[in-house]
N, C-alpha and C. Protein backbone atom coordinates (compact mmCIF):
# COMPACT_ATOMS: atom_id res chain seq x y z
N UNK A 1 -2.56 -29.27 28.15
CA UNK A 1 -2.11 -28.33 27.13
C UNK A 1 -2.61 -26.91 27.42
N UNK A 2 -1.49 -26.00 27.46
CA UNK A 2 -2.04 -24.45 27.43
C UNK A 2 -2.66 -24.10 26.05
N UNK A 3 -4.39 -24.02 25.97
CA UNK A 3 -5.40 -23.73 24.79
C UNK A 3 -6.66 -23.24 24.99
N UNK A 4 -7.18 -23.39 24.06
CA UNK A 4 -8.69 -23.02 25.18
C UNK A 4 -9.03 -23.30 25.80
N UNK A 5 -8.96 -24.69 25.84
CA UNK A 5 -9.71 -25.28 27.10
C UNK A 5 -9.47 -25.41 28.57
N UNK A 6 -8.22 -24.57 28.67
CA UNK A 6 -7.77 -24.02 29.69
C UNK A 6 -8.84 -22.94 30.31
N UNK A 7 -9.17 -22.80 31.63
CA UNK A 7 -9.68 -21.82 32.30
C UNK A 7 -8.80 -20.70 32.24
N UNK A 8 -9.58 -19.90 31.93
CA UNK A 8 -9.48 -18.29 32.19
C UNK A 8 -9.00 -18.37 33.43
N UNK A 9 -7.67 -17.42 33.83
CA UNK A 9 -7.97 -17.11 35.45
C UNK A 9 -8.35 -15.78 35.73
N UNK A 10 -9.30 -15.38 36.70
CA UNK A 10 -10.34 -14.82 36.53
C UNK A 10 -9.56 -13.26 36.93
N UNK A 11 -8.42 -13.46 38.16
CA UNK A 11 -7.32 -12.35 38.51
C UNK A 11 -6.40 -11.70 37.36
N UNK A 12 -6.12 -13.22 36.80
CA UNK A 12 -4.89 -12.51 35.67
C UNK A 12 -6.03 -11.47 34.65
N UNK A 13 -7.43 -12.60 34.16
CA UNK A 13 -7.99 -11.78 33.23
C UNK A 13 -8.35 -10.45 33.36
N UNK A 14 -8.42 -10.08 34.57
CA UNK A 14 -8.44 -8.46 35.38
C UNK A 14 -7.48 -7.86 35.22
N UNK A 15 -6.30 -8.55 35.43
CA UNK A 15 -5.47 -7.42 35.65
C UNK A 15 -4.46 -6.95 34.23
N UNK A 16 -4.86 -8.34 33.28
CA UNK A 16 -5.00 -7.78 32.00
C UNK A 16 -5.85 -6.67 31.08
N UNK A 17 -6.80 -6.89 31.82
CA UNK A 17 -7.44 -5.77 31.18
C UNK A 17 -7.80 -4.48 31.52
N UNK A 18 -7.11 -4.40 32.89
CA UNK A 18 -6.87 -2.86 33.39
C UNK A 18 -5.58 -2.46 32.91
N UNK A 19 -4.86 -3.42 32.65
CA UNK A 19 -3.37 -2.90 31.75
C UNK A 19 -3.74 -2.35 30.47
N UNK A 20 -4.53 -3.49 29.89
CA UNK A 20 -4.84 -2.45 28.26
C UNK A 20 -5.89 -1.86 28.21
N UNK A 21 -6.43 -1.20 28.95
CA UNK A 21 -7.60 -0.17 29.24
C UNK A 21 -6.08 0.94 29.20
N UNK A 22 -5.28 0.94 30.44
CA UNK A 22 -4.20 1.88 30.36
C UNK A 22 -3.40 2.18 29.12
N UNK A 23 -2.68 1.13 28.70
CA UNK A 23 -2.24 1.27 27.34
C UNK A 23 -2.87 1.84 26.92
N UNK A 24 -4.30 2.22 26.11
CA UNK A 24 -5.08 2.27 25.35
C UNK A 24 -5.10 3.60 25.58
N UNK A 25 -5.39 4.23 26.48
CA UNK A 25 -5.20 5.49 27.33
C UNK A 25 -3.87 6.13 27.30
N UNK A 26 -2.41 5.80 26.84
CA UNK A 26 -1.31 6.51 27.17
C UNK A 26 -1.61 6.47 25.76
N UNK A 27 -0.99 8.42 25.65
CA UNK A 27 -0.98 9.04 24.44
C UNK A 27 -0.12 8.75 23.38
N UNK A 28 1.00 7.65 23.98
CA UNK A 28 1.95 7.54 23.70
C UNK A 28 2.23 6.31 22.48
N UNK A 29 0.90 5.74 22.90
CA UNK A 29 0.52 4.58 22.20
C UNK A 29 -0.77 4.28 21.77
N UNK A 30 -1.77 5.30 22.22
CA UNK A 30 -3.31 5.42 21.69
C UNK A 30 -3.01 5.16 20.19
N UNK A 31 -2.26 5.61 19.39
CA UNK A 31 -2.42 5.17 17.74
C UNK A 31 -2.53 3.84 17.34
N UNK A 32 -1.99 2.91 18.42
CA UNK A 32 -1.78 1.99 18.11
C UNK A 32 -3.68 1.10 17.94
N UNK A 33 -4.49 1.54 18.57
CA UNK A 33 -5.39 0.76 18.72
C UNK A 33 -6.67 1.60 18.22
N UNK A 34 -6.42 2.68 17.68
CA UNK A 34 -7.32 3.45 16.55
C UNK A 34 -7.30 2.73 15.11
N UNK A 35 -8.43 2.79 14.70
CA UNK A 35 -9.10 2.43 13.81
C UNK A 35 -8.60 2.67 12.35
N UNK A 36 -7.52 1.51 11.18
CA UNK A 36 -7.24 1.95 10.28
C UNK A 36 -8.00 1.97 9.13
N UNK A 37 -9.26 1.02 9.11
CA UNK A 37 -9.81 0.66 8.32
C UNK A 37 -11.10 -0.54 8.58
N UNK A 38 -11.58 -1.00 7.86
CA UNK A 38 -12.01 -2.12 8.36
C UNK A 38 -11.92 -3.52 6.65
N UNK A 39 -12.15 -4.38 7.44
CA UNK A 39 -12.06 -5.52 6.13
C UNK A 39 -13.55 -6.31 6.02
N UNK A 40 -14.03 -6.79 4.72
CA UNK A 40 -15.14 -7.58 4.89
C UNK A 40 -14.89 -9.47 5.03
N UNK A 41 -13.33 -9.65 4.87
CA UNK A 41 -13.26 -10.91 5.37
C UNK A 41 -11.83 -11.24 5.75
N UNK A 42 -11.48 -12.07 6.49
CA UNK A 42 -10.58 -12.13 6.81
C UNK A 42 -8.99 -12.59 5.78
N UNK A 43 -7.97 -12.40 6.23
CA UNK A 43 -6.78 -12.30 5.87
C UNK A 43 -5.81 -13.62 6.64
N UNK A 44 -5.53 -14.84 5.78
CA UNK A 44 -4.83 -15.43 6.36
C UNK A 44 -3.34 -15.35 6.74
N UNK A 45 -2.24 -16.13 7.11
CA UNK A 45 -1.15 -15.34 7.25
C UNK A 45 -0.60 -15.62 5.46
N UNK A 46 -0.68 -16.66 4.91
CA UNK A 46 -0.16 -17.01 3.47
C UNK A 46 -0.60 -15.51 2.72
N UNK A 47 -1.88 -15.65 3.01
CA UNK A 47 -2.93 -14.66 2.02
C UNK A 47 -2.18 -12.79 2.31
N UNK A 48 -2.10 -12.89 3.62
CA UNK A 48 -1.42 -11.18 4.00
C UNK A 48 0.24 -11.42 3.24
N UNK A 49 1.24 -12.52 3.22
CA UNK A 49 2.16 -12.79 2.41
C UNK A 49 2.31 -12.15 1.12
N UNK A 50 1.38 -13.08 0.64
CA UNK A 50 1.59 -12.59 -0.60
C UNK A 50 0.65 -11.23 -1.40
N UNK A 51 -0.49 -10.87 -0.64
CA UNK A 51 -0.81 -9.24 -0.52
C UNK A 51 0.32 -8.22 -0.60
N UNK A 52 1.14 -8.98 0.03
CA UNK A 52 2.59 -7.85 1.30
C UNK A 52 3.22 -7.94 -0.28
N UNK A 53 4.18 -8.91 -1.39
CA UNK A 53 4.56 -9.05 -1.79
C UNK A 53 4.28 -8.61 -3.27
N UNK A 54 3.34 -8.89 -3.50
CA UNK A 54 2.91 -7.55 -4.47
C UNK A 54 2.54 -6.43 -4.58
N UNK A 55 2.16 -6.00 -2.89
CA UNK A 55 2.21 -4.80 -2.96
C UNK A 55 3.88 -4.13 -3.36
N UNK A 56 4.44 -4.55 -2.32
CA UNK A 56 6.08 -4.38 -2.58
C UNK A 56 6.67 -4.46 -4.19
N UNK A 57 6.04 -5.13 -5.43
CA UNK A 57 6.12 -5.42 -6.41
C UNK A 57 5.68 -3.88 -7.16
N UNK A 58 4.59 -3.67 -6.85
CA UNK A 58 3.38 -2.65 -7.49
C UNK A 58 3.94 -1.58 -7.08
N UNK A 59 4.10 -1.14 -5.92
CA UNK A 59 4.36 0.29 -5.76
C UNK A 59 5.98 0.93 -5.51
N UNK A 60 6.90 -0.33 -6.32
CA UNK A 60 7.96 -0.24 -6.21
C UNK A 60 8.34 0.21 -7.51
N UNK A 61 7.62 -0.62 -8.52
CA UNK A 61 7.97 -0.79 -10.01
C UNK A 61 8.77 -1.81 -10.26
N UNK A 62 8.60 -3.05 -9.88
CA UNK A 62 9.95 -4.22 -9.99
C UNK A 62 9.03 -4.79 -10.52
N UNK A 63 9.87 -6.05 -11.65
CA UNK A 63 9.13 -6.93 -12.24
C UNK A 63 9.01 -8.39 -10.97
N UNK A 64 9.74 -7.76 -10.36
CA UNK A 64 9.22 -9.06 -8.89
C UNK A 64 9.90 -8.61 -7.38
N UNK A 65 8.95 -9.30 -6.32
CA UNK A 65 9.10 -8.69 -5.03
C UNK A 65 9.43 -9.97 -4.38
N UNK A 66 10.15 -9.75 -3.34
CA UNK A 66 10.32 -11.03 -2.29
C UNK A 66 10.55 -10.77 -0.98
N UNK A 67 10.11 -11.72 0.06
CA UNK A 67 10.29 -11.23 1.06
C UNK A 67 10.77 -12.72 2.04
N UNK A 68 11.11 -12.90 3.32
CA UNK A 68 11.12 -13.74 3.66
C UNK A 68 10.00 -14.04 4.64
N UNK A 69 9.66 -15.39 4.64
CA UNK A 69 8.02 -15.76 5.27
C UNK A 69 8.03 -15.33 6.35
N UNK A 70 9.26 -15.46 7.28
CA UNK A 70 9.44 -15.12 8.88
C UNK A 70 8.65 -13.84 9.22
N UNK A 71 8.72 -12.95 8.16
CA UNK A 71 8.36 -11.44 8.18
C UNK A 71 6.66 -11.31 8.50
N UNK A 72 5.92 -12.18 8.49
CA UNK A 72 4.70 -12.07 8.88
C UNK A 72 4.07 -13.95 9.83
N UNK A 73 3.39 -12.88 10.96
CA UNK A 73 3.30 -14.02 11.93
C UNK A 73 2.12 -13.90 12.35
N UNK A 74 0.68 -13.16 11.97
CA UNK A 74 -0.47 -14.27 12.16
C UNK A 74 -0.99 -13.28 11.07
N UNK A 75 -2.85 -13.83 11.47
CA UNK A 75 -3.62 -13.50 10.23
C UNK A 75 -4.52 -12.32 10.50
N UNK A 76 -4.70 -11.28 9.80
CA UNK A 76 -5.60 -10.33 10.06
C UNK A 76 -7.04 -10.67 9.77
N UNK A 77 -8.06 -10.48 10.75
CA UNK A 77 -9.23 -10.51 10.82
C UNK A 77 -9.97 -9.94 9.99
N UNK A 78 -11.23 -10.23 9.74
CA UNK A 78 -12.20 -9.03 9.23
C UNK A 78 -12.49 -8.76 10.06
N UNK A 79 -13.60 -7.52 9.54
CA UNK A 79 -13.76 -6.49 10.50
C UNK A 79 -13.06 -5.07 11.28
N UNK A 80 -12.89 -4.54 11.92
CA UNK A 80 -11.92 -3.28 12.18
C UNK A 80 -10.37 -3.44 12.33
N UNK A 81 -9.91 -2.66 11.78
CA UNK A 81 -8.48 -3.10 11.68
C UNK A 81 -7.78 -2.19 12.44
N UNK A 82 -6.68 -2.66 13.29
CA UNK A 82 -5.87 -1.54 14.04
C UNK A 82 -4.57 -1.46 13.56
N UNK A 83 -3.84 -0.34 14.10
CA UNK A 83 -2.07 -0.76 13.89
C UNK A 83 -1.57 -2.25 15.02
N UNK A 84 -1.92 -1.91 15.85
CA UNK A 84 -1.88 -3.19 16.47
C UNK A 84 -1.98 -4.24 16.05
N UNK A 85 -2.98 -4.93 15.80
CA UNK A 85 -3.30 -6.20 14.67
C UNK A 85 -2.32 -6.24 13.79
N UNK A 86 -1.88 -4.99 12.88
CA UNK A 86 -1.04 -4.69 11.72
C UNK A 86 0.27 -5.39 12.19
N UNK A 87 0.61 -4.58 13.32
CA UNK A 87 1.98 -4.94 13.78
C UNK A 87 2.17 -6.51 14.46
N UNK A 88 1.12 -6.54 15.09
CA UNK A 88 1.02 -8.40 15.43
C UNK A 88 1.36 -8.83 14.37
N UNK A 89 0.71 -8.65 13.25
CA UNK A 89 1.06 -9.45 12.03
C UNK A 89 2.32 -9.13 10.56
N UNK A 90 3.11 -8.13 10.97
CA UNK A 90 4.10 -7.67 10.24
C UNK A 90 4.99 -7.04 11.41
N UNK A 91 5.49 -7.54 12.29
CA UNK A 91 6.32 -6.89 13.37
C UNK A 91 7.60 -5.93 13.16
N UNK A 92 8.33 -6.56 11.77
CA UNK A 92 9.27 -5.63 11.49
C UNK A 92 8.26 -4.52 10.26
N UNK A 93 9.40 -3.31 10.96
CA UNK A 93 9.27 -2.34 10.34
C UNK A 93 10.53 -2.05 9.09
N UNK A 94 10.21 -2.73 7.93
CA UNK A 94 11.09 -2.99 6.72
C UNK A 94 11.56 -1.96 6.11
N UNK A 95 12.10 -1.67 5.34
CA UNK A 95 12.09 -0.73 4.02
C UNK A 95 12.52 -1.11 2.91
N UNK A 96 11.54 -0.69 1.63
CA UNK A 96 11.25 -1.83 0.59
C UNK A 96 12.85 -1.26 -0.42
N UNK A 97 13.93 -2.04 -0.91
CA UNK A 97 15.06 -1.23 -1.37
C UNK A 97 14.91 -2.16 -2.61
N UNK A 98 15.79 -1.81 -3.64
CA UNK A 98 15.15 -2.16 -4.93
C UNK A 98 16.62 -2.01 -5.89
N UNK A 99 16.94 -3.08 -6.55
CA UNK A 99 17.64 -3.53 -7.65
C UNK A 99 17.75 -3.72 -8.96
N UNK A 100 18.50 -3.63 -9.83
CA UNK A 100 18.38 -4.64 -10.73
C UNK A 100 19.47 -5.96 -11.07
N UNK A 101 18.70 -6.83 -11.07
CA UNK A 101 19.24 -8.30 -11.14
C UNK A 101 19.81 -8.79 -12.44
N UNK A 102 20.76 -9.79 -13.57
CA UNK A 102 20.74 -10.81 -14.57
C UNK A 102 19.69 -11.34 -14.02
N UNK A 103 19.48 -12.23 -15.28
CA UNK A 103 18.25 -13.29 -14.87
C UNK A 103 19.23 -14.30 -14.02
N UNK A 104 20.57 -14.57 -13.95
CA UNK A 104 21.41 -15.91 -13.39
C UNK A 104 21.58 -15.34 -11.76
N UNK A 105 21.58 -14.10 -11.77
CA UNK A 105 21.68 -13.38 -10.58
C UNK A 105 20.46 -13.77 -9.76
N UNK A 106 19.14 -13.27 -10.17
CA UNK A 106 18.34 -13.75 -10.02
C UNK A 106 17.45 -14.94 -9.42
N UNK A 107 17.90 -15.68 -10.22
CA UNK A 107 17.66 -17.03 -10.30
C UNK A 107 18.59 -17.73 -8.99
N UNK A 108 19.98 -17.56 -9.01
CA UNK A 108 20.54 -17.62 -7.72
C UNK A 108 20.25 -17.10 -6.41
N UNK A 109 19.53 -15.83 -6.69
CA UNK A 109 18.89 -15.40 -5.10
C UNK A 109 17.51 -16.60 -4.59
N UNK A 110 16.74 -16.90 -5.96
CA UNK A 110 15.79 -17.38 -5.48
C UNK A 110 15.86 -18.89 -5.13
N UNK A 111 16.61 -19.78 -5.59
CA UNK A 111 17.15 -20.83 -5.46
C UNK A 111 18.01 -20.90 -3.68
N UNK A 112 18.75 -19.58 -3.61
CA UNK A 112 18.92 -19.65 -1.98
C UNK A 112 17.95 -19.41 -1.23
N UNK A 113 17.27 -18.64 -1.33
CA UNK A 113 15.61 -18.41 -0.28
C UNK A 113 14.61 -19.43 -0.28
N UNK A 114 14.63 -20.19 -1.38
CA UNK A 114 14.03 -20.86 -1.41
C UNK A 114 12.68 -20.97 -0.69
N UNK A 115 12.10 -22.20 -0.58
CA UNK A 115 11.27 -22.05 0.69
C UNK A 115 11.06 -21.37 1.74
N UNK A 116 11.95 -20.49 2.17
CA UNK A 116 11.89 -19.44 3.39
C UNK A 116 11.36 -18.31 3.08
N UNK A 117 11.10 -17.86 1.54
CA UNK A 117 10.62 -16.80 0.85
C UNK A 117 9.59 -17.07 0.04
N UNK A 118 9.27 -15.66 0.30
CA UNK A 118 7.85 -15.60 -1.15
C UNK A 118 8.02 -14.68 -1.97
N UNK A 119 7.55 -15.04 -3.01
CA UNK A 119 7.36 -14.18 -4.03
C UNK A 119 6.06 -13.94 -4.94
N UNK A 120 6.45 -12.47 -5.99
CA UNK A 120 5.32 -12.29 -6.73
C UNK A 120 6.41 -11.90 -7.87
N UNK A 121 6.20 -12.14 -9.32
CA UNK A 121 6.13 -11.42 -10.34
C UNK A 121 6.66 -13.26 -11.50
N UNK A 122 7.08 -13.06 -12.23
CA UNK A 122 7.01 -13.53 -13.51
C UNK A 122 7.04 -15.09 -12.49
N UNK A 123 6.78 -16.10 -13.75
CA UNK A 123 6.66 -17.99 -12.79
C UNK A 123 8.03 -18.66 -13.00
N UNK A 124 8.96 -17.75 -14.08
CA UNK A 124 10.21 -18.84 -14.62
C UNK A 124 10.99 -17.25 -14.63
N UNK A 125 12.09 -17.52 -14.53
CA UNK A 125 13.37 -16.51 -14.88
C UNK A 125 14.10 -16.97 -16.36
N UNK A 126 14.08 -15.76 -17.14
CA UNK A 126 14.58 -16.04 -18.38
C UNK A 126 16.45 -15.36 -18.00
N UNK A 127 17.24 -16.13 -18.14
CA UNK A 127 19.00 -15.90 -17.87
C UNK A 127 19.31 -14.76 -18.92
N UNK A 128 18.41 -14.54 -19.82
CA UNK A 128 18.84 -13.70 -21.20
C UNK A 128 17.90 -12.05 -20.18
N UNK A 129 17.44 -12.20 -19.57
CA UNK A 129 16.78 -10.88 -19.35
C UNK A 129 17.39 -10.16 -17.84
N UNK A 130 17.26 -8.78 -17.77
CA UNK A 130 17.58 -8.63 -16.32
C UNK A 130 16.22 -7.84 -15.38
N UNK A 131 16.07 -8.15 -14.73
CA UNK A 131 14.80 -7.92 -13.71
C UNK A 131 15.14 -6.56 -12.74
N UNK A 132 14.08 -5.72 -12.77
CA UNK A 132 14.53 -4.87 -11.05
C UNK A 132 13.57 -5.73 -10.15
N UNK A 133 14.49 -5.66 -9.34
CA UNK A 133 14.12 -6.68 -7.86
C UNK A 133 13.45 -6.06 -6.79
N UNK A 134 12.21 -5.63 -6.51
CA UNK A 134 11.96 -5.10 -4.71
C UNK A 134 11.85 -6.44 -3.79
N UNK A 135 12.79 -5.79 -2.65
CA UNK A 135 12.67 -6.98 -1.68
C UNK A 135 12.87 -5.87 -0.28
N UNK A 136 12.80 -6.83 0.97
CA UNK A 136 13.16 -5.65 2.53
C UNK A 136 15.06 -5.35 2.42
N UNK A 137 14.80 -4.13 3.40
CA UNK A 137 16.11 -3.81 3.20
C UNK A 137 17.01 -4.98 4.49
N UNK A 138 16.10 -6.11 5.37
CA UNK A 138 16.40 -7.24 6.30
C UNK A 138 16.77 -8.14 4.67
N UNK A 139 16.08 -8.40 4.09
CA UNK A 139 16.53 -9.75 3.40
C UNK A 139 17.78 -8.98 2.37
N UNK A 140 17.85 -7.64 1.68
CA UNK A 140 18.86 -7.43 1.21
C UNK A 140 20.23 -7.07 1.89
N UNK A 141 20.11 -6.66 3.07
CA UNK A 141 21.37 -6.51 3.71
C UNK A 141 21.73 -7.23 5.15
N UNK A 142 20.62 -8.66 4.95
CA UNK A 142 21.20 -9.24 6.36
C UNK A 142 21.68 -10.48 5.80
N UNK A 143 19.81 -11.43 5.90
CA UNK A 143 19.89 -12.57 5.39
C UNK A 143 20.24 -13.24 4.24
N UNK A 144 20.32 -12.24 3.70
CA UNK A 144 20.77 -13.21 1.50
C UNK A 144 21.74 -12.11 1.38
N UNK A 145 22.74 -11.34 2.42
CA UNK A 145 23.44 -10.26 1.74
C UNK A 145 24.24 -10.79 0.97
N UNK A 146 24.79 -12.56 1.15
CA UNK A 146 25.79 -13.11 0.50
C UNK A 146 25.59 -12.74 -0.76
N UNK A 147 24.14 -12.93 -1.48
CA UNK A 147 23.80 -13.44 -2.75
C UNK A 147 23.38 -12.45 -3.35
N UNK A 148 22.74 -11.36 -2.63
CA UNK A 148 21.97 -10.13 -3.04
C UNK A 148 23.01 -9.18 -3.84
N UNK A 149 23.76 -9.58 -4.85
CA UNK A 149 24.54 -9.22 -5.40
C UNK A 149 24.34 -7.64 -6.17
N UNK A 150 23.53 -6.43 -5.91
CA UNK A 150 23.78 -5.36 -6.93
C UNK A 150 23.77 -4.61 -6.04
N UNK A 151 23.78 -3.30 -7.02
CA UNK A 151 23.60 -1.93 -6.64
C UNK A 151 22.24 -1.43 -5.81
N UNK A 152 21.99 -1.84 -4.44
CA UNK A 152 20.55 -1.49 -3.79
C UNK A 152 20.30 -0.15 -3.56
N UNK A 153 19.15 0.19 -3.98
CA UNK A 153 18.85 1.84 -4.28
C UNK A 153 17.79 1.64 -2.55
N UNK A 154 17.59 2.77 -2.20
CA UNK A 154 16.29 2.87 -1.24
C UNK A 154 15.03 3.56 -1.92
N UNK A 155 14.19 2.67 -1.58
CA UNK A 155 12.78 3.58 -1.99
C UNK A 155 12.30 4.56 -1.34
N UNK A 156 12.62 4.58 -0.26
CA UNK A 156 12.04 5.37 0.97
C UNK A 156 10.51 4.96 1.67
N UNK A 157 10.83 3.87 0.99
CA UNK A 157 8.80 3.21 1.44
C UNK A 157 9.19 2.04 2.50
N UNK A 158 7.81 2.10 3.69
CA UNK A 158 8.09 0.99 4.53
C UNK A 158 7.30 -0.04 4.04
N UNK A 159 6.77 -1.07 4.14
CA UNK A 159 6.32 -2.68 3.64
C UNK A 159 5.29 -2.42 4.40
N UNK A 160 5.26 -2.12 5.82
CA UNK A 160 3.77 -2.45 6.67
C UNK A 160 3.22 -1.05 6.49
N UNK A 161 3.58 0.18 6.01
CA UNK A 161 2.88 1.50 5.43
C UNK A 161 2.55 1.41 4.67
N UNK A 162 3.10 0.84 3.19
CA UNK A 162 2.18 0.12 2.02
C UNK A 162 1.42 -0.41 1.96
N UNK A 163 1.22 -1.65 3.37
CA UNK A 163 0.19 -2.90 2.98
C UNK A 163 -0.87 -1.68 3.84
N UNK A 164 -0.58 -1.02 4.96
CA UNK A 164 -1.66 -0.51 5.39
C UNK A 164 -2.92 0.58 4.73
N UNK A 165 -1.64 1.24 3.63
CA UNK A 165 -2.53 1.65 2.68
C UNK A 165 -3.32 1.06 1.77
N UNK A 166 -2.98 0.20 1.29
CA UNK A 166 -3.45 -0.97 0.33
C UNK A 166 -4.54 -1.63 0.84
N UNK A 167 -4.34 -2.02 2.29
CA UNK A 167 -5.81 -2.42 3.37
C UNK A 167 -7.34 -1.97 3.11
N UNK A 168 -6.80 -0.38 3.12
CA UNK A 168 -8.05 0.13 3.62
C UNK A 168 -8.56 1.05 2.53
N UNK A 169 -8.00 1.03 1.53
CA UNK A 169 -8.38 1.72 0.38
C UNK A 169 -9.67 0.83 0.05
């Protein structure tokens, strides 16, 4: 099995790390591995999820946020945080766009995402009420465009610029 217990090879591990010594060095991409913050414990991928999802909730003004799980793929560490790490772990660069839903409207988006999505805001949908919705502008105009039934406004906010602020505050 390719894991740890695999040997290092001692060439590749060289010539990896004269590559990101270089990277690290082109101006072009030095931001990427400067220092955004630091954390006192670590961030799993569930745990950065649903962080991501209320932030998107909170600084949107929606009574609920959603996103799809695909959208984050490992876990941020404690300790110093980079854009790098950031982007390992939120690869798309989203933009948070924002609705308002029926509660049946609603309730039908979340019933299609189902399991593939997360969410934050109320635990039950009332059909008598209508909700504003923040979600990515990928899940409103790709993946659920079938269902994503309203008028989508743009916030002008990105999802991994939010959580990064939210990080390190």
């Amino acid at each position: 099995p390719v894991d740890a217990s695999l040997p290092e090879d001692r060439k590749t591990a060289q010539r990896v790390r004269k590559m990101q010594s270089e990277l690290e060095q082109d101006a072009a991409y030095r931001e990427l591995f400067l220092p955004i913050g630091k954390r006192a414990t670590p961030l799993s991928t569930a745990e950065l999820a649903t962080f991501t999802v209320e932030t998107m909730r909170s600084v949107a003004g929606a009574d609920i946020a959603l996103s799809t799980r695909s959208s984050f793929r490992s876990p941020l560490p404690s300790g110093t945080l980079t854009m790098e790490l950031l982007r390992a772990a939120m690869p798309y660069d989203n933009e948070i766009v924002t609705c308002t839903m029926a509660g049946p409207q609603l309730q039908r988006l979340l019933d299609v995402a189902g399991p593939d999505s997360i969410t934050a805001g109320p635990p039950s949908i009332d059909p008598a009420k209508s909700y504003r919705v923040a979600t990515t502008d990928y899940l409103a105009n790709v993946a659920y465009k079938s269902v994503f039934d309203c008028d989508k406004s743009s916030s002008g906010l990105k999802v991994r610029e939010e959580v990064r602020k939210k990080l390190v505050q």
